[in-house]
N, C-alpha and C. Protein backbone atom coordinates (compact mmCIF):
# COMPACT_ATOMS: atom_id res chain seq x y z
N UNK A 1 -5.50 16.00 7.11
CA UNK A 1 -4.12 15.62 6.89
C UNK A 1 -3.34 16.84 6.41
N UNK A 2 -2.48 16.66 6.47
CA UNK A 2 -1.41 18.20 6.16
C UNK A 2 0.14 17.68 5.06
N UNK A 3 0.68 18.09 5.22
CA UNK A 3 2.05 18.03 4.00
C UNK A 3 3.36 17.11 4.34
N UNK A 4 2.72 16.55 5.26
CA UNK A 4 3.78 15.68 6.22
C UNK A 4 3.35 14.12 5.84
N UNK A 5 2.28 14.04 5.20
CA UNK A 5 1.33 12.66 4.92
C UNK A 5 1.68 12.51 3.48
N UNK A 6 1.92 10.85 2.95
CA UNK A 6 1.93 10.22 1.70
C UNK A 6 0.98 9.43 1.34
N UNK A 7 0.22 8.66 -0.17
CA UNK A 7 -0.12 7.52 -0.01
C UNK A 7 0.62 7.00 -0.43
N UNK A 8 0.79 5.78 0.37
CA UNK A 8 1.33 4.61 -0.41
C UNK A 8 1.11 3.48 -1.07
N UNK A 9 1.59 3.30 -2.47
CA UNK A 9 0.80 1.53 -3.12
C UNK A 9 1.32 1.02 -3.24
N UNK A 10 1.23 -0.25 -2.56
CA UNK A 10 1.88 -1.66 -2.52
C UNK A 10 1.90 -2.58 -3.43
N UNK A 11 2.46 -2.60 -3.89
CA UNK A 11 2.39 -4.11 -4.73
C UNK A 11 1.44 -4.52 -5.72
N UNK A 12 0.70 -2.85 -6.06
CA UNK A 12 -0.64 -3.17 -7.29
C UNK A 12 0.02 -3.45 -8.62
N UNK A 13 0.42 -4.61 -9.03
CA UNK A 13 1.16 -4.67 -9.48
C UNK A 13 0.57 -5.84 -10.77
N UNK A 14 0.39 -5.87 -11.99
CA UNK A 14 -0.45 -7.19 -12.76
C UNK A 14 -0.95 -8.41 -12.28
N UNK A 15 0.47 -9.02 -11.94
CA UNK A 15 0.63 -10.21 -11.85
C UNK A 15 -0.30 -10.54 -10.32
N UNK A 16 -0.44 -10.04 -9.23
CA UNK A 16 -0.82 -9.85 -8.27
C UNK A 16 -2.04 -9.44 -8.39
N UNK A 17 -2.84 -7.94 -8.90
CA UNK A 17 -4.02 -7.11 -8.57
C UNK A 17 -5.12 -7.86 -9.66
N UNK A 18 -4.46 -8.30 -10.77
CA UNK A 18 -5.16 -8.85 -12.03
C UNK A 18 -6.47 -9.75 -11.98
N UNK A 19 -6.19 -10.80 -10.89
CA UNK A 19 -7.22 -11.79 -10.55
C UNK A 19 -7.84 -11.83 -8.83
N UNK A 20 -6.67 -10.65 -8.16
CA UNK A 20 -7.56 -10.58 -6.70
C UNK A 20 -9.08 -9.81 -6.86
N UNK A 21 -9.36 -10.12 -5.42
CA UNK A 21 -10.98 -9.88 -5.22
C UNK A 21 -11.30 -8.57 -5.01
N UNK A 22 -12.32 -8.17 -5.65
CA UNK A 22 -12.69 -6.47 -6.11
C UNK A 22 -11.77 -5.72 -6.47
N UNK A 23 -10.80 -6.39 -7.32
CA UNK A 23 -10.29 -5.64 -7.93
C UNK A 23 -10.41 -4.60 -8.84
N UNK A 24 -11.52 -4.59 -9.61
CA UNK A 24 -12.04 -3.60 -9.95
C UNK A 24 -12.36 -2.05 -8.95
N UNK A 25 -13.04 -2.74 -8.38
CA UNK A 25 -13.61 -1.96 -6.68
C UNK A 25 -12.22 -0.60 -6.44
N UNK A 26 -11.12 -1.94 -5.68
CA UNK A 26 -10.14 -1.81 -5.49
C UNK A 26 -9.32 -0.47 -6.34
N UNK A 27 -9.18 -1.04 -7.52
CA UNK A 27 -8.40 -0.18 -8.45
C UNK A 27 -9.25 1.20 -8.75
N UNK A 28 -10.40 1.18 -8.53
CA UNK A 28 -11.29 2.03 -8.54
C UNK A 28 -10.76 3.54 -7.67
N UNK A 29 -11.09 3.09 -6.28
CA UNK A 29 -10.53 3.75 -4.85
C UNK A 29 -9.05 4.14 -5.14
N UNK A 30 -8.08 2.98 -5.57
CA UNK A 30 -7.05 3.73 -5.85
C UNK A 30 -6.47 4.88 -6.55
N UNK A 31 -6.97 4.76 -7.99
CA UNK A 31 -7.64 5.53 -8.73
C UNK A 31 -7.96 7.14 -8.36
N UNK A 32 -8.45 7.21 -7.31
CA UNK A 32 -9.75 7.62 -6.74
C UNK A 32 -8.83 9.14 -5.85
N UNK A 33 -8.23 7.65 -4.82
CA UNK A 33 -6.75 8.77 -4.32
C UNK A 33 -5.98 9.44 -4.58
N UNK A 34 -5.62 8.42 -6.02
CA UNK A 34 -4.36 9.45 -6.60
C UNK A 34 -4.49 10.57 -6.91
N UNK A 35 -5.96 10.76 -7.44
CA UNK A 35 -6.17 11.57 -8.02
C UNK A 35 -6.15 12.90 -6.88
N UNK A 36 -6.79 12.83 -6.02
CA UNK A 36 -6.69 13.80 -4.04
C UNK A 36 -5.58 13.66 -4.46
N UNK A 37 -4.49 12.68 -4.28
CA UNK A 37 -3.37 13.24 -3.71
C UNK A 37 -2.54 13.82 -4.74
N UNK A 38 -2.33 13.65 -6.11
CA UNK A 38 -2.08 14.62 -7.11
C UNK A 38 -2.70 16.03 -7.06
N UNK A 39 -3.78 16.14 -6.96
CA UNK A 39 -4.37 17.92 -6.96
C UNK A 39 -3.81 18.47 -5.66
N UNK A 40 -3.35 17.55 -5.04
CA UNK A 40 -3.10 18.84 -3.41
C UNK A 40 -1.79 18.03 -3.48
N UNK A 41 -0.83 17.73 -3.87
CA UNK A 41 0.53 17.67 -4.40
C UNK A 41 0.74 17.01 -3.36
N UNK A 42 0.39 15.80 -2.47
CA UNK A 42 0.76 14.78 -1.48
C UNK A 42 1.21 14.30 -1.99
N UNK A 43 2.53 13.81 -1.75
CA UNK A 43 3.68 12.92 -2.41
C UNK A 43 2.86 11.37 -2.58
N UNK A 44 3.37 10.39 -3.22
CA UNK A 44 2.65 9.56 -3.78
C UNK A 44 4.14 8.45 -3.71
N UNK A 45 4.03 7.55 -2.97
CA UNK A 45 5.16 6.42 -3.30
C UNK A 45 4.81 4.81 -3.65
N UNK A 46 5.44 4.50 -4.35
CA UNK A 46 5.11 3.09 -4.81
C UNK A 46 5.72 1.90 -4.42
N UNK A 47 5.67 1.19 -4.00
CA UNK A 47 6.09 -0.07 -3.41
C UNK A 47 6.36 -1.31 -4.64
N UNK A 48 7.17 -1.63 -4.91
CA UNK A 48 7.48 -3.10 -5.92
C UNK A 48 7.82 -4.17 -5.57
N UNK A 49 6.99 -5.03 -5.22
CA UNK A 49 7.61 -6.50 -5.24
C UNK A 49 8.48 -7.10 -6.38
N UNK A 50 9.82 -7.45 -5.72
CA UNK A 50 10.15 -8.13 -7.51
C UNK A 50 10.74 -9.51 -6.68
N UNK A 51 11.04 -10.81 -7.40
CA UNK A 51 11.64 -11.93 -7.61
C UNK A 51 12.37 -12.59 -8.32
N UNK A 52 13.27 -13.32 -8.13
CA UNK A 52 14.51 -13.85 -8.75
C UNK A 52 13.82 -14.28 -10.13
N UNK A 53 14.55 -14.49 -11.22
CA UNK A 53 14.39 -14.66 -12.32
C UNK A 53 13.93 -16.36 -12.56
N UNK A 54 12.68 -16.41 -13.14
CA UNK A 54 11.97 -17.81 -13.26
C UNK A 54 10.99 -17.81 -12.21
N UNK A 55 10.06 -16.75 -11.67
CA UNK A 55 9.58 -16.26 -10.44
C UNK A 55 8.43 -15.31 -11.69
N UNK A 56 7.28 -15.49 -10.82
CA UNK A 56 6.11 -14.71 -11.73
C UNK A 56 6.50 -13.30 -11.48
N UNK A 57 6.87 -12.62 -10.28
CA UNK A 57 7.23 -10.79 -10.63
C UNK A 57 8.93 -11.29 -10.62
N UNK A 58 9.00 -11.76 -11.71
CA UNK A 58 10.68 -11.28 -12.44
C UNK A 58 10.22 -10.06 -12.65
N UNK A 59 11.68 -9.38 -12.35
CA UNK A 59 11.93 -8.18 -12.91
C UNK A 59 11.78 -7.80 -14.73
N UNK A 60 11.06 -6.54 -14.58
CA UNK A 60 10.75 -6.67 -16.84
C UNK A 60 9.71 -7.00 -17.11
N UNK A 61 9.13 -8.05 -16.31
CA UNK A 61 8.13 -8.98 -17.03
C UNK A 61 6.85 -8.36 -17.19
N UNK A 62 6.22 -8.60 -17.18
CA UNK A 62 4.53 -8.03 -17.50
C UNK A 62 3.91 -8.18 -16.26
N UNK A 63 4.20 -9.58 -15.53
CA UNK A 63 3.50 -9.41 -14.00
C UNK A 63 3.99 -8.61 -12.95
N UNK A 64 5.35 -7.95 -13.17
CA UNK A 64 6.11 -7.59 -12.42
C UNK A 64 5.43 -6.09 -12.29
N UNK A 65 5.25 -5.86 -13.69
CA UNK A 65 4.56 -4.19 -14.00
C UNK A 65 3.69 -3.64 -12.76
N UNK A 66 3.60 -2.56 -12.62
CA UNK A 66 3.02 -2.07 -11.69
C UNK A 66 1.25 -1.31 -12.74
N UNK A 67 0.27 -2.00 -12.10
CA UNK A 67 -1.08 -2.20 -12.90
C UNK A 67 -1.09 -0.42 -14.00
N UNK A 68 -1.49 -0.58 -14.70
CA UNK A 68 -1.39 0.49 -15.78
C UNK A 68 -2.25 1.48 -15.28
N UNK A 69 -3.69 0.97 -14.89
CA UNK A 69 -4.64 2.27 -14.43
C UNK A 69 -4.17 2.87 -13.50
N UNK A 70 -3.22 2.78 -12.51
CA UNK A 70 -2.84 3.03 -11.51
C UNK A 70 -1.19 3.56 -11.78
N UNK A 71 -0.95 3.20 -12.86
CA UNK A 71 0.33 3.54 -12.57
C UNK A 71 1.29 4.72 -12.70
N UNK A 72 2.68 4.97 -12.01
CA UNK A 72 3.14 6.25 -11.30
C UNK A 72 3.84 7.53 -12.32
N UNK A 73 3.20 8.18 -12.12
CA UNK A 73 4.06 9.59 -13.06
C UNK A 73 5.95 9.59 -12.85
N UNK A 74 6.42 10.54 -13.57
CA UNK A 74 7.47 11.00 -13.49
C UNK A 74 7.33 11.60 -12.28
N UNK A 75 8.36 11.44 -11.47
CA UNK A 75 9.10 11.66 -10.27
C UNK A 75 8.25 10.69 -9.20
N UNK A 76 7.45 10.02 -9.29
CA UNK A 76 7.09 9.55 -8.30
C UNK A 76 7.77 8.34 -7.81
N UNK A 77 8.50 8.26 -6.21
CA UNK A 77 9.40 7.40 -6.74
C UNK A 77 8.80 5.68 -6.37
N UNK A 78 9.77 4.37 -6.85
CA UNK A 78 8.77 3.16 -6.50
C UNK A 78 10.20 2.80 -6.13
N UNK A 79 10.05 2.61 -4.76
CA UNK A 79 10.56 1.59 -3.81
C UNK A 79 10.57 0.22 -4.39
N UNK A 80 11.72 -0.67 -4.51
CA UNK A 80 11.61 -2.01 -4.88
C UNK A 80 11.95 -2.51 -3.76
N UNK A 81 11.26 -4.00 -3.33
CA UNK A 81 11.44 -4.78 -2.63
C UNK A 81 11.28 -6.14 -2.47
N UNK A 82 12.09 -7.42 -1.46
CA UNK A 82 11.93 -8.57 -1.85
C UNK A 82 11.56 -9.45 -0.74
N UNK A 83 10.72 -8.78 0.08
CA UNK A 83 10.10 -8.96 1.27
C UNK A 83 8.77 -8.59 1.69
N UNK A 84 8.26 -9.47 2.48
CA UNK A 84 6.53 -8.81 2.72
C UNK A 84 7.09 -7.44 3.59
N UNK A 85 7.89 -6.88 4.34
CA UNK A 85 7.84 -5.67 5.11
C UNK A 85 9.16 -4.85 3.87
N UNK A 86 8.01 -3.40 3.29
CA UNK A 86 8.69 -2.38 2.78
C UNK A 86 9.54 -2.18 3.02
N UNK A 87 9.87 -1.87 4.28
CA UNK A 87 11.46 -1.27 5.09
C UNK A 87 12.89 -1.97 4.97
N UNK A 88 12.15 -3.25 4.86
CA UNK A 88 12.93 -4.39 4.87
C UNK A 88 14.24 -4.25 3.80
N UNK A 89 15.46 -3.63 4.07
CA UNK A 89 16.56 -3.83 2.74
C UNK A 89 16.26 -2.79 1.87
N UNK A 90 15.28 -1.73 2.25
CA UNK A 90 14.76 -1.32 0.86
C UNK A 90 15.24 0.25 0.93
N UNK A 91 15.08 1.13 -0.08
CA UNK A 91 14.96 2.67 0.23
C UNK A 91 14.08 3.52 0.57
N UNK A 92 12.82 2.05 1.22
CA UNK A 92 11.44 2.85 1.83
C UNK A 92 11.45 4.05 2.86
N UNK A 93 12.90 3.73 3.77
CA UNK A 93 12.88 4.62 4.99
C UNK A 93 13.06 6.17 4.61
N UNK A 94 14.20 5.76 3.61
CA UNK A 94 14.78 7.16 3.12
C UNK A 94 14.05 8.14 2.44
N UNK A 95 13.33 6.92 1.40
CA UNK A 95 12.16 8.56 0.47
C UNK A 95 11.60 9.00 1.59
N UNK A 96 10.72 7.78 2.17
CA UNK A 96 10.00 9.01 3.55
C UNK A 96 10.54 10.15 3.97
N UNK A 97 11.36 10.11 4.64
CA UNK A 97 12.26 10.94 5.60
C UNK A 97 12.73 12.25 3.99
N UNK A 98 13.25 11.44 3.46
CA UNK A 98 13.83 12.77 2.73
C UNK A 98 12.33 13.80 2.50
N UNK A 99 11.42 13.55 2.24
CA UNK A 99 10.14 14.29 2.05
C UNK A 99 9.38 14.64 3.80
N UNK A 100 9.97 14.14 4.41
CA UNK A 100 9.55 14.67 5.86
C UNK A 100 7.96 13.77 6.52
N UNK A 101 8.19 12.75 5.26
CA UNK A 101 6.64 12.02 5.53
C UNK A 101 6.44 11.31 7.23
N UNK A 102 5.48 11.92 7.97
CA UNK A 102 5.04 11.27 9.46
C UNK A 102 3.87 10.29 9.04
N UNK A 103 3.33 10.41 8.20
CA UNK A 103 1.46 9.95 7.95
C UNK A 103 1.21 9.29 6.73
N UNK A 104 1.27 8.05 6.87
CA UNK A 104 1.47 7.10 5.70
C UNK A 104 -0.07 6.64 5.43
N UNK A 105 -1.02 6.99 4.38
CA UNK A 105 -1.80 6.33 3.84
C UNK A 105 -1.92 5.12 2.25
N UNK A 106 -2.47 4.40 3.41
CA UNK A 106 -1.76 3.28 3.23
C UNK A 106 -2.81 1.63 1.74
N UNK A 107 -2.71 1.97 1.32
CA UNK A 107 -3.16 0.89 -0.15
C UNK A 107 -2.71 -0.37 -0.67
N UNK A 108 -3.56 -1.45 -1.46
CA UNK A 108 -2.72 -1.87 -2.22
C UNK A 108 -3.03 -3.24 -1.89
N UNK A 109 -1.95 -4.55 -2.12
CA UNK A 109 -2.16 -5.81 -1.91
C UNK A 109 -0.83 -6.31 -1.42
N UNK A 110 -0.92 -7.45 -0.95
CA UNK A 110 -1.75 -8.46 -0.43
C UNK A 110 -2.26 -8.12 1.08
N UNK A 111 -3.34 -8.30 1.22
CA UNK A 111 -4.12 -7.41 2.63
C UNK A 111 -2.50 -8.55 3.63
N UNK A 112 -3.24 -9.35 4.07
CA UNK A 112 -2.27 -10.51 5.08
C UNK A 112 -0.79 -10.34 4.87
N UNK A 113 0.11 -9.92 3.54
CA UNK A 113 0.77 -9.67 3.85
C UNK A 113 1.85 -8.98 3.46
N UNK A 114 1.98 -8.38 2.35
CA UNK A 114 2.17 -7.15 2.50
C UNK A 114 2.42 -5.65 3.00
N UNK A 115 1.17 -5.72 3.00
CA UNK A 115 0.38 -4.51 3.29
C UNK A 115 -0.03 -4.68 4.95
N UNK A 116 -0.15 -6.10 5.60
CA UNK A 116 -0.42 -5.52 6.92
C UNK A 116 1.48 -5.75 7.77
N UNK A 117 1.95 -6.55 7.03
CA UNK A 117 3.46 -6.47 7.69
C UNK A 117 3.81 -4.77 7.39
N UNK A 118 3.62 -4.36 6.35
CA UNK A 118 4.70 -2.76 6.27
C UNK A 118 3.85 -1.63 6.94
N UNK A 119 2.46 -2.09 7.11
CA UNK A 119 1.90 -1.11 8.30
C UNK A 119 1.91 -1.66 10.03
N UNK A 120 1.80 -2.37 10.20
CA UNK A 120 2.77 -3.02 11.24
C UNK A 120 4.02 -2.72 11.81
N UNK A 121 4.68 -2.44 10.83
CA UNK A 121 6.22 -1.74 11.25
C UNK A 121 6.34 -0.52 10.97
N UNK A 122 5.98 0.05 9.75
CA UNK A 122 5.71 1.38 10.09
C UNK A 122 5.40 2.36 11.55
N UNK A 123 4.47 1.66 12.42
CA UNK A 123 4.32 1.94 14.09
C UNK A 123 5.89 1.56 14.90
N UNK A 124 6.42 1.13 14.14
CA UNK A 124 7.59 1.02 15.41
C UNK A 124 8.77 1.75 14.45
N UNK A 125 8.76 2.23 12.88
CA UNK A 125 9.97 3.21 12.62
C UNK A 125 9.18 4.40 12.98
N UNK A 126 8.17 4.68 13.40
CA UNK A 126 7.90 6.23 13.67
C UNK A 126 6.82 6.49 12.74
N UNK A 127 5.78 6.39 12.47
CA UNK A 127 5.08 6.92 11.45
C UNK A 127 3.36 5.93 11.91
N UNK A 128 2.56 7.32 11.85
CA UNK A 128 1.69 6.91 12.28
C UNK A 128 0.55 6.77 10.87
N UNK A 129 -0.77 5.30 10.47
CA UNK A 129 -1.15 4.79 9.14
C UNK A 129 -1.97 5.01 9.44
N UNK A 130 -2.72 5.23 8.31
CA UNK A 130 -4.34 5.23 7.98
C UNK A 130 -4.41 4.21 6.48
N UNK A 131 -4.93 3.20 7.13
CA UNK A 131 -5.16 1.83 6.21
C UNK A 131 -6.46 2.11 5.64
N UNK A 132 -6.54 1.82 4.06
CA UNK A 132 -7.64 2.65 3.44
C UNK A 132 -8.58 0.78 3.49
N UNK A 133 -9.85 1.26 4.11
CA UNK A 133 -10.18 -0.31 4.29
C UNK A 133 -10.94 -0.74 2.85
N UNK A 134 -11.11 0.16 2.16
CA UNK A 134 -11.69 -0.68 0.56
C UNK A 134 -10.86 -0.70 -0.40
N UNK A 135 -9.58 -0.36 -0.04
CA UNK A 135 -8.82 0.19 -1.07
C UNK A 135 -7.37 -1.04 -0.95
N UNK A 136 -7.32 -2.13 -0.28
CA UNK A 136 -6.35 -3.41 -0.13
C UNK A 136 -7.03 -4.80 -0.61
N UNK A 137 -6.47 -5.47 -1.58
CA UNK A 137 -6.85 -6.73 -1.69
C UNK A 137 -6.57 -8.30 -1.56
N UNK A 138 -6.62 -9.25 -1.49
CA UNK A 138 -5.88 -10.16 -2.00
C UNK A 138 -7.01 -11.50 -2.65
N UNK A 139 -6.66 -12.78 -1.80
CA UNK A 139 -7.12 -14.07 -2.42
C UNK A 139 -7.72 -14.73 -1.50
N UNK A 140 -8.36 -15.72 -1.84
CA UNK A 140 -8.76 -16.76 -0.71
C UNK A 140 -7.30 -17.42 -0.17
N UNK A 141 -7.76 -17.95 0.99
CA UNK A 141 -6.58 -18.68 1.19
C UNK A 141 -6.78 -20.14 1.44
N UNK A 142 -7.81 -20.51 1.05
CA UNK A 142 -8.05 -21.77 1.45
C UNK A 142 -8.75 -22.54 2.84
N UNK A 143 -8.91 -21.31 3.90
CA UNK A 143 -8.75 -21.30 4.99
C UNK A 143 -9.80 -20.13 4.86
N UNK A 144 -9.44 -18.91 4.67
CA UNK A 144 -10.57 -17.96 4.99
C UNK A 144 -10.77 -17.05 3.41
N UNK A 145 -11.83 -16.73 3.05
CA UNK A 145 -11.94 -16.13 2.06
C UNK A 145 -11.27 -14.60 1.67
N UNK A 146 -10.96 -13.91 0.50
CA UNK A 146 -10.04 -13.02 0.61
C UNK A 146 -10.88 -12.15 1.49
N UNK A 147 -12.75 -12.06 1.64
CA UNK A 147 -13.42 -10.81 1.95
C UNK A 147 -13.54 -11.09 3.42
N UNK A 148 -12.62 -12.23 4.00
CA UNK A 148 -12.77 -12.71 5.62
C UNK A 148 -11.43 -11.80 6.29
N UNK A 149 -10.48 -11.81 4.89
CA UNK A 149 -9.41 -11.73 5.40
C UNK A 149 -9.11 -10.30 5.61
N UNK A 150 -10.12 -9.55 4.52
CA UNK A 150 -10.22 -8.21 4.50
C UNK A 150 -10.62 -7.94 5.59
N UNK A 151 -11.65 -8.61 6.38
CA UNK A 151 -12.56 -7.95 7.23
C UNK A 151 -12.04 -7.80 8.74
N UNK A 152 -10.99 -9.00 8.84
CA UNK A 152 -9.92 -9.20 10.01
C UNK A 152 -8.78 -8.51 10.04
N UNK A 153 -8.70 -7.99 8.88
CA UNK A 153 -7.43 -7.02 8.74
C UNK A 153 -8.08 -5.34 9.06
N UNK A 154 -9.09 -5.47 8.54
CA UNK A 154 -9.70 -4.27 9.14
C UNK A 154 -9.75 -3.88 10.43
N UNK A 155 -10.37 -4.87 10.93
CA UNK A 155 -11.29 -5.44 12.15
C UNK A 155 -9.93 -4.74 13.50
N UNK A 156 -8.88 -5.84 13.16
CA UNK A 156 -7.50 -6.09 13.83
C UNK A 156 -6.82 -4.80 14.08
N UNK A 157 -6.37 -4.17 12.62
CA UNK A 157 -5.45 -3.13 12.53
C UNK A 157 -6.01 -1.70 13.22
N UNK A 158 -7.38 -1.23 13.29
CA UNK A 158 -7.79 -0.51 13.44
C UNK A 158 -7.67 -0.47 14.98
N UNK A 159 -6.71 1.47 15.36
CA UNK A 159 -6.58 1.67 16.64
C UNK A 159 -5.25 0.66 17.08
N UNK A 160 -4.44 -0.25 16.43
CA UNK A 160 -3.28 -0.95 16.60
C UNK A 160 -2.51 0.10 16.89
N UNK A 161 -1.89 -0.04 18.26
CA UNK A 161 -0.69 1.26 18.04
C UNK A 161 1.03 0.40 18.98
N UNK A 162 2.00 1.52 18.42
CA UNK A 162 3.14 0.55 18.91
C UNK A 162 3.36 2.20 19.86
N UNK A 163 4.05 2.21 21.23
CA UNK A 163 3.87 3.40 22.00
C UNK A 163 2.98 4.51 21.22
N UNK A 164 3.74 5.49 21.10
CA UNK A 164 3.37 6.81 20.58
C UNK A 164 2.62 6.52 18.80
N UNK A 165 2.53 5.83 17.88
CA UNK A 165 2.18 5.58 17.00
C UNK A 165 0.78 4.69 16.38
N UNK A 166 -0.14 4.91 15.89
CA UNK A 166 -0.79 4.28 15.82
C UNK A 166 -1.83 4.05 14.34
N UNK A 167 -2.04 2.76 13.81
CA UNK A 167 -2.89 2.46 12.98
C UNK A 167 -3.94 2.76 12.81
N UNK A 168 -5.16 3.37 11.73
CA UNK A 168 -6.58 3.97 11.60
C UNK A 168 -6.96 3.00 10.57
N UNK A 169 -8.21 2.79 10.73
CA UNK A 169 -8.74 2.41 9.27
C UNK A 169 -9.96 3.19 8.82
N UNK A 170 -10.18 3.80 7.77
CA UNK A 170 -11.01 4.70 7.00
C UNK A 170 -11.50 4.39 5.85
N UNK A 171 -12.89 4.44 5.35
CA UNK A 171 -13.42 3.80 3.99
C UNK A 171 -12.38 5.26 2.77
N UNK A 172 -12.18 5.12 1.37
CA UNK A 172 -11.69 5.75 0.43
C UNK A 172 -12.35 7.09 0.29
N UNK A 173 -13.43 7.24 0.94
CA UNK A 173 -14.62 8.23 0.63
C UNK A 173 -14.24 9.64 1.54
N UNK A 174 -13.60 9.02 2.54
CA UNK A 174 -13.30 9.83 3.72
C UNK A 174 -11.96 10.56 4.05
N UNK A 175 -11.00 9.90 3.22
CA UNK A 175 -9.46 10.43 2.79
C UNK A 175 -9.64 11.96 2.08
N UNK A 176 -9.09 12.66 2.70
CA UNK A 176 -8.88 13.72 2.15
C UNK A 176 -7.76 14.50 2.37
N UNK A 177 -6.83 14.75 1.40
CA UNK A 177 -5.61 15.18 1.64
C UNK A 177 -5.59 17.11 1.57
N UNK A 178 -5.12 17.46 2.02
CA UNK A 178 -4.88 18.51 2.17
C UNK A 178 -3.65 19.41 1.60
């Protein structure tokens, strides 16, 4: 990867990462990145879910917080948003672009939706992902377990491309920023 590439974290956020599955694991790998992408100065952006007030990520609140082990230095900036797709309304497009970012690596929760809607569209604003496959989490759903849902999101996204753009998936071990 070269100077044109970010990671990005979605939505690791208390209220959300606190009780999903391998989260530990999870926060681990994240962890893990920041740290790569801090020593070789890869920009680092944060993603925020927030919700109307009387809503578990109210803004302020403690669930809203973005998880402490993980969370972002001075200047790093965190995108807020009130939609499963980043782009959506938000100032996701712009930090990119203002930093020249093409190569979005990509973290965080909720695998289903979140995290696979804003890499999903990411292929059609121009920017080609590398979805970190141990490094996204979420829940059961009642329907398929969170480690089913992981495994279909893996499974799915990997090699997804929209024309010229296209989705990767890579274990945390194998990221290496440059």
């Amino acid at each position: 990867m070269n100077n044109d590439t970010a990671l990005v974290i979605i939505d690791t956020q208390v209220g959300i990462v606190e009780n999903a599955y391998r989260r530990d694991e999870v926060l681990s790998a994240i962890r893990a990145l920041l740290e790569k992408a801090r020593t070789t100065q890869t920009p680092v952006i944060y993603v925020q879910h927030e919700e109307p007030e009387g809503y578990e990520l109210e803004v302020g609140t403690p669930p809203w917080e973005i998880h402490p082990s993980i969370a972002p230095r001075e200047g790093e900036p965190v995108v807020h948003k009130r939609a499963s797709d980043s782009f959506y309304d938000t100032t996701f497009q712009q930090v990119l672009k203002e930093r020249g970012i093409q190569t979005l690596v990509v973290v965080g929760a909720q695998t289903e939706y979140c995290v696979d809607t804003t890499i999903r569209r990411a292929t059609t604003q121009g920017y080609n992902v590398l979805l970190v496959e141990d490094a996204h989490t979420t829940f059961d759903s009642g329907i398929l377990t969170a480690e089913q849902i992981i495994a279909h999101t893996n499974n799915t996204l990997n090699g997804f491309r929209s024309d010229n753009y296209r989705i990767l998936v890579k274990p945390a071990e194998e990221i290496a920023f440059s």
